[in-house]
Protein backbone atom coordinates (compact mmCIF):
# COMPACT_ATOMS: atom_id res chain seq x y z
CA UNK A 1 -25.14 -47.86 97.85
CA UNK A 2 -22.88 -46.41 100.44
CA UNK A 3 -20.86 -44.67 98.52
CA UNK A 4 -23.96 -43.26 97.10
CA UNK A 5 -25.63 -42.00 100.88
CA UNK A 6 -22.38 -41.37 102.05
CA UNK A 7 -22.27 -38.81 99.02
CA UNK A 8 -25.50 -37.27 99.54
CA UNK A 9 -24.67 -36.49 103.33
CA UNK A 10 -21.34 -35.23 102.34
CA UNK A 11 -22.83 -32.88 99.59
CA UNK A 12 -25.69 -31.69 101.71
CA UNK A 13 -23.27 -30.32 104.36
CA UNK A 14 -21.04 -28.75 101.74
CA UNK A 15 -24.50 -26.77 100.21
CA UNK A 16 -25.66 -25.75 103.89
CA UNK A 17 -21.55 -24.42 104.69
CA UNK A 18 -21.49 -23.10 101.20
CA UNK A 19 -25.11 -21.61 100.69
CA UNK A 20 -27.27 -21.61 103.66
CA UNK A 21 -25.02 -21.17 107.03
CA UNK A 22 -25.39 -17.19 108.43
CA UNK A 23 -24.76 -15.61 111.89
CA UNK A 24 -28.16 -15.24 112.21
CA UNK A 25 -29.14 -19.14 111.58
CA UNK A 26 -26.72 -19.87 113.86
CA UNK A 27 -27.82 -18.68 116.54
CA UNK A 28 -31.51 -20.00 116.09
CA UNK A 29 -30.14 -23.59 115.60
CA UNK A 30 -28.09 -23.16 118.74
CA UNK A 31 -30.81 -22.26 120.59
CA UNK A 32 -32.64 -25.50 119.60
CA UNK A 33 -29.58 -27.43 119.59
CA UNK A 34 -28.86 -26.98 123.43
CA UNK A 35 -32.28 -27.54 124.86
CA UNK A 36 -31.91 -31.28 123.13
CA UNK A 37 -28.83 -31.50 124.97
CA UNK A 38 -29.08 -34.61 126.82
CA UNK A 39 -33.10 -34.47 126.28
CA UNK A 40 -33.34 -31.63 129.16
CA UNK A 41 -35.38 -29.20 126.92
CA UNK A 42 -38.16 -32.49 126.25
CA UNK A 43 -37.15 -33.79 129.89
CA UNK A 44 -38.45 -30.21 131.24
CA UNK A 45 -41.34 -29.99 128.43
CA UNK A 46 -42.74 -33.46 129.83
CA UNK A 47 -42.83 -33.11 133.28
CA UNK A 48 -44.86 -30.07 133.09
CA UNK A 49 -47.24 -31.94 130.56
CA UNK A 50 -46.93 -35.29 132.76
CA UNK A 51 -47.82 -33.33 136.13
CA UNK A 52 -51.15 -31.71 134.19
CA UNK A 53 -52.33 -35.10 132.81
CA UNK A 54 -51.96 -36.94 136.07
CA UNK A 55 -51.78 -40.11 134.37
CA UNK A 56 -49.22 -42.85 135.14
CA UNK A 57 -49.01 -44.52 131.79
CA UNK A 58 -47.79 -41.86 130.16
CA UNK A 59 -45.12 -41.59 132.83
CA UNK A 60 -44.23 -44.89 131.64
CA UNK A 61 -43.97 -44.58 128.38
CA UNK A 62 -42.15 -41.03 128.67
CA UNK A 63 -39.40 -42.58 131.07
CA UNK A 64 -39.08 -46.05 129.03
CA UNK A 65 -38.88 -44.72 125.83
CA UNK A 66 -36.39 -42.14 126.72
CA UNK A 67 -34.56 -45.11 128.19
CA UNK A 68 -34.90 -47.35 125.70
CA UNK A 69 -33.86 -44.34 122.97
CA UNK A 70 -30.71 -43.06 125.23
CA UNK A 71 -29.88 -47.14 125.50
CA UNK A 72 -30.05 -47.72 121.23
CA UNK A 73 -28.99 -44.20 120.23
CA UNK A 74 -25.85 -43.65 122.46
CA UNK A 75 -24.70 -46.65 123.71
CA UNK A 76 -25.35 -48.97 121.33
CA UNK A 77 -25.44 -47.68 117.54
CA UNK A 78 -23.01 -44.92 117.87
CA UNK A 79 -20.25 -47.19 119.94
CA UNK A 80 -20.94 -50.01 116.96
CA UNK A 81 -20.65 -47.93 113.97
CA UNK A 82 -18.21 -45.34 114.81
CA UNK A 83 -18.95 -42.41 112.05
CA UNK A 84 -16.96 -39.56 112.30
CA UNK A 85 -19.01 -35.94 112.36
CA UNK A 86 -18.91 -33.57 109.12
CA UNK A 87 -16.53 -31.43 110.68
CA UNK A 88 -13.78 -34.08 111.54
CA UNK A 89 -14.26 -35.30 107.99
CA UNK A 90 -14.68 -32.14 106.60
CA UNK A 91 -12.09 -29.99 108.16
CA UNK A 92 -12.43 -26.84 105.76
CA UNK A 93 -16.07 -26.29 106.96
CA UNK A 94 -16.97 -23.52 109.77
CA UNK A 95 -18.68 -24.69 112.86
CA UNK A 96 -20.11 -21.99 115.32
CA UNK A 97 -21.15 -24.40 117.98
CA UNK A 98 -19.71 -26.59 120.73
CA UNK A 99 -17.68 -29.71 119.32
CA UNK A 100 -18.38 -32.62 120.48
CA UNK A 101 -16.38 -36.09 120.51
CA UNK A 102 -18.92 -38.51 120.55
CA UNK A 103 -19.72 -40.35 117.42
CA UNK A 104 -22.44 -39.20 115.02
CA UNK A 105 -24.74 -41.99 114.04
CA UNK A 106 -27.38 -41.63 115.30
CA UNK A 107 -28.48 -37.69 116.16
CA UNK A 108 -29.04 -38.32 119.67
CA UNK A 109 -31.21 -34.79 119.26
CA UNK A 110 -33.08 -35.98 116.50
CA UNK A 111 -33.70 -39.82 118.34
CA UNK A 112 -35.27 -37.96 121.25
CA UNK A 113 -37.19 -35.51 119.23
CA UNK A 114 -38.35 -38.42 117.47
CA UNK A 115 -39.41 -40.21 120.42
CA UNK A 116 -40.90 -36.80 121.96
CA UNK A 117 -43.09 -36.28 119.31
CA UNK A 118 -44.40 -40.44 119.48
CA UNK A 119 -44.98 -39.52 122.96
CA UNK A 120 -47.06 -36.18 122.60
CA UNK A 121 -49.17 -37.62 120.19
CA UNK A 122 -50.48 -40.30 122.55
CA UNK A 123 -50.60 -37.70 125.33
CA UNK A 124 -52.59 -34.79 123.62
CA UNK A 125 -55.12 -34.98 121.47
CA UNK A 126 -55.31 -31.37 120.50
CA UNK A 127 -53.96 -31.19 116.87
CA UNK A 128 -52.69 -27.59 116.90
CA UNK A 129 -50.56 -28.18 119.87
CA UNK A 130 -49.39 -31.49 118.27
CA UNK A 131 -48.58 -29.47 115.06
CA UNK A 132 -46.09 -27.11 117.32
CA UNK A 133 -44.36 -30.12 119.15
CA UNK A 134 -43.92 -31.88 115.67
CA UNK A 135 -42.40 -28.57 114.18
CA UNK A 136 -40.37 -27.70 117.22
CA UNK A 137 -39.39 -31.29 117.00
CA UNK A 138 -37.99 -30.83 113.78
CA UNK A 139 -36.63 -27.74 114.37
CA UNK A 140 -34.35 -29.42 117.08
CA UNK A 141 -33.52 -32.09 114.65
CA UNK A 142 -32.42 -30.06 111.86
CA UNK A 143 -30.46 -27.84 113.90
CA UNK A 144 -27.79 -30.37 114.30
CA UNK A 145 -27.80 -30.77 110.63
CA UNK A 146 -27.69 -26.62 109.76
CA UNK A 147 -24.83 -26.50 112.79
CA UNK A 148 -22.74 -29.27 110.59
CA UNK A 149 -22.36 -31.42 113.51
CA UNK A 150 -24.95 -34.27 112.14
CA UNK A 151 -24.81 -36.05 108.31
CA UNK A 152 -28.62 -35.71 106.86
CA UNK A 153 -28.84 -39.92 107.45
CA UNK A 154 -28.15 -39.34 111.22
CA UNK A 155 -30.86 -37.25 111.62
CA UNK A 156 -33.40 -39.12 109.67
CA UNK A 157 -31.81 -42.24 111.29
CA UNK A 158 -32.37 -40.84 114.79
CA UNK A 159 -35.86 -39.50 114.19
CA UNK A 160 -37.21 -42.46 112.88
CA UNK A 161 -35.29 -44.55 115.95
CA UNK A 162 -36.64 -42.03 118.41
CA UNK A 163 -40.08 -42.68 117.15
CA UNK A 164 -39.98 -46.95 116.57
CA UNK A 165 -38.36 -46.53 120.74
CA UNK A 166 -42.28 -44.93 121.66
CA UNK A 167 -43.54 -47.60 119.54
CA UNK A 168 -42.26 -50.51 120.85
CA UNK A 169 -42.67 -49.28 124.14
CA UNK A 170 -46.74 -48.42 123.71
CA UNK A 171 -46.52 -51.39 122.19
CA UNK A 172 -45.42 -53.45 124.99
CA UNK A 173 -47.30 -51.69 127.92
CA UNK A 174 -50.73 -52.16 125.90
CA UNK A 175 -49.71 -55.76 126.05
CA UNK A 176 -48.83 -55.70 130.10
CA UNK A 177 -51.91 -54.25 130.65
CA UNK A 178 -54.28 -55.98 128.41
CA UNK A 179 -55.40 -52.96 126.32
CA UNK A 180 -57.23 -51.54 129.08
CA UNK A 181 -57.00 -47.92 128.85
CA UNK A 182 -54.52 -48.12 125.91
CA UNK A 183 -51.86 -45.22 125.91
């Protein structure tokens, strides 16, 4: 079976450096790619939304679910499992982005666009604005994948961790305070 994924991940980077990858692609990914740098782009994004609401549980869950994400995403799964990105397995490919050295699953961008999206959709209730985080979500997500920098299973791996992280923590501050005013 993971020979199988491990096939699937390697063939869907060789089809995006093959058939898809431009110049022009490029430089949209990159742009999406560097504002999930270290979550600043959603770190920015919610504390203009947080400061609007007013509302301290959603401070809560922002700052413990991008804890709790950062905690499982970098320092746990991708110092236990070790996988190598595309390009240092696939050396012939072309990468027009920065490199970096740290481990690739999870997508640490994808995890917190994950979580980012949870978040929004307990914060706002307004389903066209939901609509544009979830696609600019994605966007940020797939970016890694179109830059070659992320396998297809890191990015579905982090999205869906990003999003069980705001689970677990709405989870466990309707609990602390009793379903009153549930998040």
């Amino acid at each position: 079976m993971l020979n199988f994924i491990q096939n699937i991940d390697i063939s869907t980077i060789r089809f995006i450096d093959k058939y898809i990858s431009n110049s022009s692609l490029d430089l949209i990914c990159n742009i999406f790619t560097y504002a999930g740098y270290y979550a600043a782009g959603w770190t920015v994004f919610f504390i203009f939304v947080l400061i609007k609401k007013k509302n301290d549980r959603y401070w809560l869950l922002w700052g413990f679910t991008f804890t709790l994400t950062y905690f499982l995403a970098d320092i746990i799964l991708k110092n236990i499992i070790h996988r190598p990105r595309p390009f240092m397995i696939l050396t012939d490919i072309v990468i027009n982005t920065l490199r970096t050295g740290s481990f690739s699953f999870p997508s640490s961008h994808a995890a917190f666009s994950g979580a980012s999206f949870y978040i929004y959709t307990k914060i706002e209730k307004n389903k066209y604005l939901i609509l544009i985080v979830f696609i600019i979500s994605i966007a940020v997500s797939l970016s890694r994948l179109f830059l070659k920098v992320h396998f297809l299973t890191d990015i579905i791996a982090g999205y869906l961790l990003g999003s069980a992280a705001g689970l677990s923590v709405n989870f466990i501050l309707n609990k602390i305070f009793k379903n009153k005013n549930k998040v």
